[in-house]
N, C-alpha and C. Protein backbone atom coordinates (compact mmCIF):
# COMPACT_ATOMS: atom_id res chain seq x y z
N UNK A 1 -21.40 19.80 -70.15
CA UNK A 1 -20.81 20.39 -68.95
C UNK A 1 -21.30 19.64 -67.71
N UNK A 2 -20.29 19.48 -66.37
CA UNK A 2 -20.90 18.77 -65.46
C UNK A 2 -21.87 19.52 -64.87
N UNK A 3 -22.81 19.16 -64.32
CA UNK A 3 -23.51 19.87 -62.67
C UNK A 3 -24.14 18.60 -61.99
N UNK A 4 -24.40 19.06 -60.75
CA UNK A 4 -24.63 18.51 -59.68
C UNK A 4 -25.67 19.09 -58.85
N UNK A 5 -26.53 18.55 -58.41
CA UNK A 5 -27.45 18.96 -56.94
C UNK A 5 -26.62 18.71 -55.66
N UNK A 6 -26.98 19.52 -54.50
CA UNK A 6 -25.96 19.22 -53.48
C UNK A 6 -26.98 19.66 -52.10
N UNK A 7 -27.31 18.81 -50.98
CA UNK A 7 -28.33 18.67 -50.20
C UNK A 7 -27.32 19.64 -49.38
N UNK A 8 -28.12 21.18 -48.94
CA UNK A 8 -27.84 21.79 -47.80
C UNK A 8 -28.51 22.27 -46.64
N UNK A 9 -27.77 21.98 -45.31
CA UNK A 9 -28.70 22.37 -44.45
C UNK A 9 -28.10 23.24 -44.27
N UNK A 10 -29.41 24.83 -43.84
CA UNK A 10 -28.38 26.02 -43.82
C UNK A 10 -29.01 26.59 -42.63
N UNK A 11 -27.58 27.38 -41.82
CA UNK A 11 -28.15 27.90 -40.80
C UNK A 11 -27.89 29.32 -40.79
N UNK A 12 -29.17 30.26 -40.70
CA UNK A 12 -28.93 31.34 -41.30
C UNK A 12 -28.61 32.31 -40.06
N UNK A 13 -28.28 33.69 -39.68
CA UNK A 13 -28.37 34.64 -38.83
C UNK A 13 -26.92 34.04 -37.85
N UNK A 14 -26.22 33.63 -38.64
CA UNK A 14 -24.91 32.84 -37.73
C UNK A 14 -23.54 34.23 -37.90
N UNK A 15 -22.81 33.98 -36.82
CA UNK A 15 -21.53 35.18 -36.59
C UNK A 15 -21.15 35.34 -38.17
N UNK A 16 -20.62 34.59 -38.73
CA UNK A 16 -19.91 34.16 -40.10
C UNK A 16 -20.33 33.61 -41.16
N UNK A 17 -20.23 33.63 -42.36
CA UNK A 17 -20.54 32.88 -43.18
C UNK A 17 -19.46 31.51 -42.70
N UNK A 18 -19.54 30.13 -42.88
CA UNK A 18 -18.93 28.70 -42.50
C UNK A 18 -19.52 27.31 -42.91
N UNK A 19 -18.67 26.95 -43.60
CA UNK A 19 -18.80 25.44 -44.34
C UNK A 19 -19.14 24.30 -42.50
N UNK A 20 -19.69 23.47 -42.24
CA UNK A 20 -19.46 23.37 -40.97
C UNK A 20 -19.09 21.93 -41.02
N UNK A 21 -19.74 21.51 -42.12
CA UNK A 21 -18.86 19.69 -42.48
C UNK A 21 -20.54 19.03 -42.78
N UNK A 22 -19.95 17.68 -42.49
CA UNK A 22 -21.53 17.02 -43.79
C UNK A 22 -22.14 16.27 -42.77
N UNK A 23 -23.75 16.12 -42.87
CA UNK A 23 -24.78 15.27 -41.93
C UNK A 23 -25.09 14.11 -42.79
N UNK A 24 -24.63 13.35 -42.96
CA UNK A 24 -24.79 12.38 -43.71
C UNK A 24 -24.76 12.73 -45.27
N UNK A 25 -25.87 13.05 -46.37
CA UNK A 25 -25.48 13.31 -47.55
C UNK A 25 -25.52 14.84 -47.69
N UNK A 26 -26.23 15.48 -46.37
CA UNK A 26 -26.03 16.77 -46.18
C UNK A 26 -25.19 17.62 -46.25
N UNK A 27 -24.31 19.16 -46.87
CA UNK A 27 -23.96 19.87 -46.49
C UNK A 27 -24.34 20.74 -45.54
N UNK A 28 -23.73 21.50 -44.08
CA UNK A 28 -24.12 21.87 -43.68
C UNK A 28 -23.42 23.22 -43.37
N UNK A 29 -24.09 24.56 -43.58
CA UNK A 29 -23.31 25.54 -43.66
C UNK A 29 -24.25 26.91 -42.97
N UNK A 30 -23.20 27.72 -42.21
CA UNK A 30 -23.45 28.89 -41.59
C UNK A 30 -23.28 30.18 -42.39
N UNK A 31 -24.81 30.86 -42.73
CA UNK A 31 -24.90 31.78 -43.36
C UNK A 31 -25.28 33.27 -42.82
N UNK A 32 -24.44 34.28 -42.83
CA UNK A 32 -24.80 35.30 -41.55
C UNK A 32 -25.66 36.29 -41.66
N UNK A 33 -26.16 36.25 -43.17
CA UNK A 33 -27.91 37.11 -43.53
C UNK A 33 -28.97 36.44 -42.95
N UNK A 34 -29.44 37.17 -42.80
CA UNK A 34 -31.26 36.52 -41.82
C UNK A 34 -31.98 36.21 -42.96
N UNK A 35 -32.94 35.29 -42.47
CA UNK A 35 -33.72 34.81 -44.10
C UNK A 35 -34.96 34.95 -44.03
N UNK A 36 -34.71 36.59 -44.34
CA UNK A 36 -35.90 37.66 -45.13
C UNK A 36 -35.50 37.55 -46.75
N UNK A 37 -36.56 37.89 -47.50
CA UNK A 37 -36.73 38.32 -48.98
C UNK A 37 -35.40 37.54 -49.68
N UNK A 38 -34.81 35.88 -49.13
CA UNK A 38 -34.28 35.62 -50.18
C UNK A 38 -32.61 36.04 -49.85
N UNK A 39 -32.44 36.86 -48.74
CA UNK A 39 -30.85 37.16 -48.44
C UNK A 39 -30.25 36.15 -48.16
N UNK A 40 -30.60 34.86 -47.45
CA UNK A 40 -30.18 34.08 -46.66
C UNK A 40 -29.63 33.04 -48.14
N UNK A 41 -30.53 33.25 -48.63
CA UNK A 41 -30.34 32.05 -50.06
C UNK A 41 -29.25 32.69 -51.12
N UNK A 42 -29.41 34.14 -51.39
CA UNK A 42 -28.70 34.97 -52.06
C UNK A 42 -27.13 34.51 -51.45
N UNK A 43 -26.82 35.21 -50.25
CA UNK A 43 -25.58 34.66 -49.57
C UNK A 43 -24.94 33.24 -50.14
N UNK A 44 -25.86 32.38 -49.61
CA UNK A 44 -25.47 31.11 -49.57
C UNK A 44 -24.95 30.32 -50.61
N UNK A 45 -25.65 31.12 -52.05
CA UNK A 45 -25.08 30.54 -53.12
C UNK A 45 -24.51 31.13 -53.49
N UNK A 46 -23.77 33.11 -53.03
CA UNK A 46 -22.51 33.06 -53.17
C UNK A 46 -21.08 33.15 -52.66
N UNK A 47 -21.22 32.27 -51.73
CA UNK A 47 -20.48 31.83 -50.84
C UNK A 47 -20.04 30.68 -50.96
N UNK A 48 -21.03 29.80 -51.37
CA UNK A 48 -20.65 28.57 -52.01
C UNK A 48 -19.97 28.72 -53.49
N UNK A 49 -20.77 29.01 -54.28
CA UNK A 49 -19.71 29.60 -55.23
C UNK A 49 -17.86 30.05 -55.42
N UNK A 50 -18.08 30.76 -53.99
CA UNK A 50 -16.57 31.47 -54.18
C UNK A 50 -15.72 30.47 -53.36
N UNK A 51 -16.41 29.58 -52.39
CA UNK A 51 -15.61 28.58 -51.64
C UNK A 51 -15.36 27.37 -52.91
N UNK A 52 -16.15 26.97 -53.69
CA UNK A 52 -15.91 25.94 -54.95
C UNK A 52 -15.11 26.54 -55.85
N UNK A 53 -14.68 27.96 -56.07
CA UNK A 53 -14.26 28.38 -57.06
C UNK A 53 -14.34 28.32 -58.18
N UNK A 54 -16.31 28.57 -58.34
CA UNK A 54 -17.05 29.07 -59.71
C UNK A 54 -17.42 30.54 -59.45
N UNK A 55 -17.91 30.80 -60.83
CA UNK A 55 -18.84 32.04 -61.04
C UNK A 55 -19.74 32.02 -59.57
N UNK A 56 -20.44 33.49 -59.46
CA UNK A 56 -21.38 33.07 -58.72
C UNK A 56 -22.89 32.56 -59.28
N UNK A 57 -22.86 32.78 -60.74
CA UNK A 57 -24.72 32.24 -61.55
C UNK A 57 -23.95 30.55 -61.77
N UNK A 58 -22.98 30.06 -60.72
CA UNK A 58 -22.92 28.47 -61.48
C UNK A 58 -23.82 28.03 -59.99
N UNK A 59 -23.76 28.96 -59.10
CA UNK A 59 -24.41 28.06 -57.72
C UNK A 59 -25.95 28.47 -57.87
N UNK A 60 -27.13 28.01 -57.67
CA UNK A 60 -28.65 27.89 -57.71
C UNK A 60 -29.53 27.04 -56.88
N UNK A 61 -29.70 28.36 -56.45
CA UNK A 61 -31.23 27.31 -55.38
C UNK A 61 -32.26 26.42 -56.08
N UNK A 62 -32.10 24.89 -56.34
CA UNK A 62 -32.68 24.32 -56.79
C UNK A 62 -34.26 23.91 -56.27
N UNK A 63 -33.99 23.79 -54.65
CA UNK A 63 -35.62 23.49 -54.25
C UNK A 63 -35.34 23.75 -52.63
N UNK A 64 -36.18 24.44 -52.10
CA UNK A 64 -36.06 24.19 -50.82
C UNK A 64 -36.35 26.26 -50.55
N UNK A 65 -36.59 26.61 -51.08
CA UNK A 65 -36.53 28.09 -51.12
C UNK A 65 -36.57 28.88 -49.40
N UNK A 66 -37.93 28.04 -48.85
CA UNK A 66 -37.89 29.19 -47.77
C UNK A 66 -37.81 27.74 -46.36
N UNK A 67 -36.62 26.90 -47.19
CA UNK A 67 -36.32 25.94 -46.13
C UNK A 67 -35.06 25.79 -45.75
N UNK A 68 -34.97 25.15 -44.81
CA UNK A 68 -33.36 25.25 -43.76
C UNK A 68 -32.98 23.97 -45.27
N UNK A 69 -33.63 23.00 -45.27
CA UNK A 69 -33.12 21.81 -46.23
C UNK A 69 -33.26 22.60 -47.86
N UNK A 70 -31.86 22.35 -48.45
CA UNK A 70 -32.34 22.87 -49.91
C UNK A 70 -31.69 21.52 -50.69
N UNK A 71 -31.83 22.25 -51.86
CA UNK A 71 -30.99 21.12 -52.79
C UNK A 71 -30.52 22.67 -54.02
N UNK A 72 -28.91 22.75 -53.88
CA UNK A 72 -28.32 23.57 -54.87
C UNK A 72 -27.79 23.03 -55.98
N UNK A 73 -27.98 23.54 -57.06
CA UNK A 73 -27.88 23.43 -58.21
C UNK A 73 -26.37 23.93 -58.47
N UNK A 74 -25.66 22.87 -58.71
CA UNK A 74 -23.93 23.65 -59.04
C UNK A 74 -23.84 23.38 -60.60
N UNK A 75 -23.52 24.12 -61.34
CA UNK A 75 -22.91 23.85 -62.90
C UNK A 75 -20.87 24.07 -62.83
N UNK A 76 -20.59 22.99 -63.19
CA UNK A 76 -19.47 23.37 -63.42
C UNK A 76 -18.39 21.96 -62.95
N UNK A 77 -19.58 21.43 -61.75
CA UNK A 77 -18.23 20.44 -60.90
C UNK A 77 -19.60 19.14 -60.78
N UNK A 78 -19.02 17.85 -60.75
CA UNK A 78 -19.97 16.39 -60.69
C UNK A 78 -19.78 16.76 -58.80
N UNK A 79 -20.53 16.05 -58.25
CA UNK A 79 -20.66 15.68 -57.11
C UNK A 79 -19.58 15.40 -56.23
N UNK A 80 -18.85 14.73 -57.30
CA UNK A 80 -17.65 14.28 -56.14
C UNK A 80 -16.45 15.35 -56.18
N UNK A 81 -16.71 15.98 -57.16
CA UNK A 81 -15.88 16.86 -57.35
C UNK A 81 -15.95 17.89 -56.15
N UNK A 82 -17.13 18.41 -56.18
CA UNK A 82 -17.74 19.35 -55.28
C UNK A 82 -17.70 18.67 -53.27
N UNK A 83 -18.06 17.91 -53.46
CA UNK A 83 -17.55 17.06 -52.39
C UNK A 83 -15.83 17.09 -51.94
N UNK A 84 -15.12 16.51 -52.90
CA UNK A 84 -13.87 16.89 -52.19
C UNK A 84 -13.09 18.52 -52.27
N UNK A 85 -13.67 19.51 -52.70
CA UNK A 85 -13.31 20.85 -52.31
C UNK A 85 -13.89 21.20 -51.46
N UNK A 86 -15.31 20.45 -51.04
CA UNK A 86 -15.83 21.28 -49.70
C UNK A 86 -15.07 20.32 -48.50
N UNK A 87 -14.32 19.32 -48.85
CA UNK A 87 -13.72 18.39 -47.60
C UNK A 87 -12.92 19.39 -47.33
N UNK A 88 -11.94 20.09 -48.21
CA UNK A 88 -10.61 21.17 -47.82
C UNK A 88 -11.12 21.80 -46.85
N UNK A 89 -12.51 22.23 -46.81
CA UNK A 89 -12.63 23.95 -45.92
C UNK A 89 -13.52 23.62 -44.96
N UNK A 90 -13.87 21.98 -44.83
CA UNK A 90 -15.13 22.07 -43.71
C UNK A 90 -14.55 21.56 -42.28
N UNK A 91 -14.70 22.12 -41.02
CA UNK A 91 -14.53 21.73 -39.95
C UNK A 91 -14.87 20.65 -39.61
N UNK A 92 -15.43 19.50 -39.82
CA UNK A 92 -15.20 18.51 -38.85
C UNK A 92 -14.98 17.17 -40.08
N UNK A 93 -14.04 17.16 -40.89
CA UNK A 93 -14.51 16.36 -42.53
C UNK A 93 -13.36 14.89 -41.08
């Protein structure tokens, strides 16, 4: 099965959840839980999830736990795959 790691910078306590477009190999995305106990990360991977159109246990916080920089763990889609579905929904692609 494919998976992929995927570098995100996340900005948490924002109006909306929002894909916002890429910082170089970065994703960068607006998550609207505050990041206490893990909400901010919870959100984020399922949001990403439902914007890639997987499960939500295919998205996983791979490293970066109580950091703005993570690296998510996707099962399901290679890199580029995941890359051009987040081009559809991100504001500034």
């Amino acid at each position: 099965m494919n998976s992929c790691l995927l570098a995100i910078k996340a900005i948490p306590n924002a109006p909306r959840n929002e894909v916002v477009g890429w910082l170089g190999d970065a994703l960068k995305v607006k998550i609207h839980a505050p990041p206490v106990e893990g909400k901010a990360n919870a959100e984020l991977c399922a949001f990403l999830a439902e914007t890639l159109g997987l499960p939500r246990r295919a998205v996983t916080v791979a490293t970066g736990d109580t950091s703005r920089h993570k690296r998510l763990h996707i099962t399901g889609l290679t890199l580029a795959e995941a890359r051009q579905r987040l081009d559809k929904v991100s504001r500034n692609t």
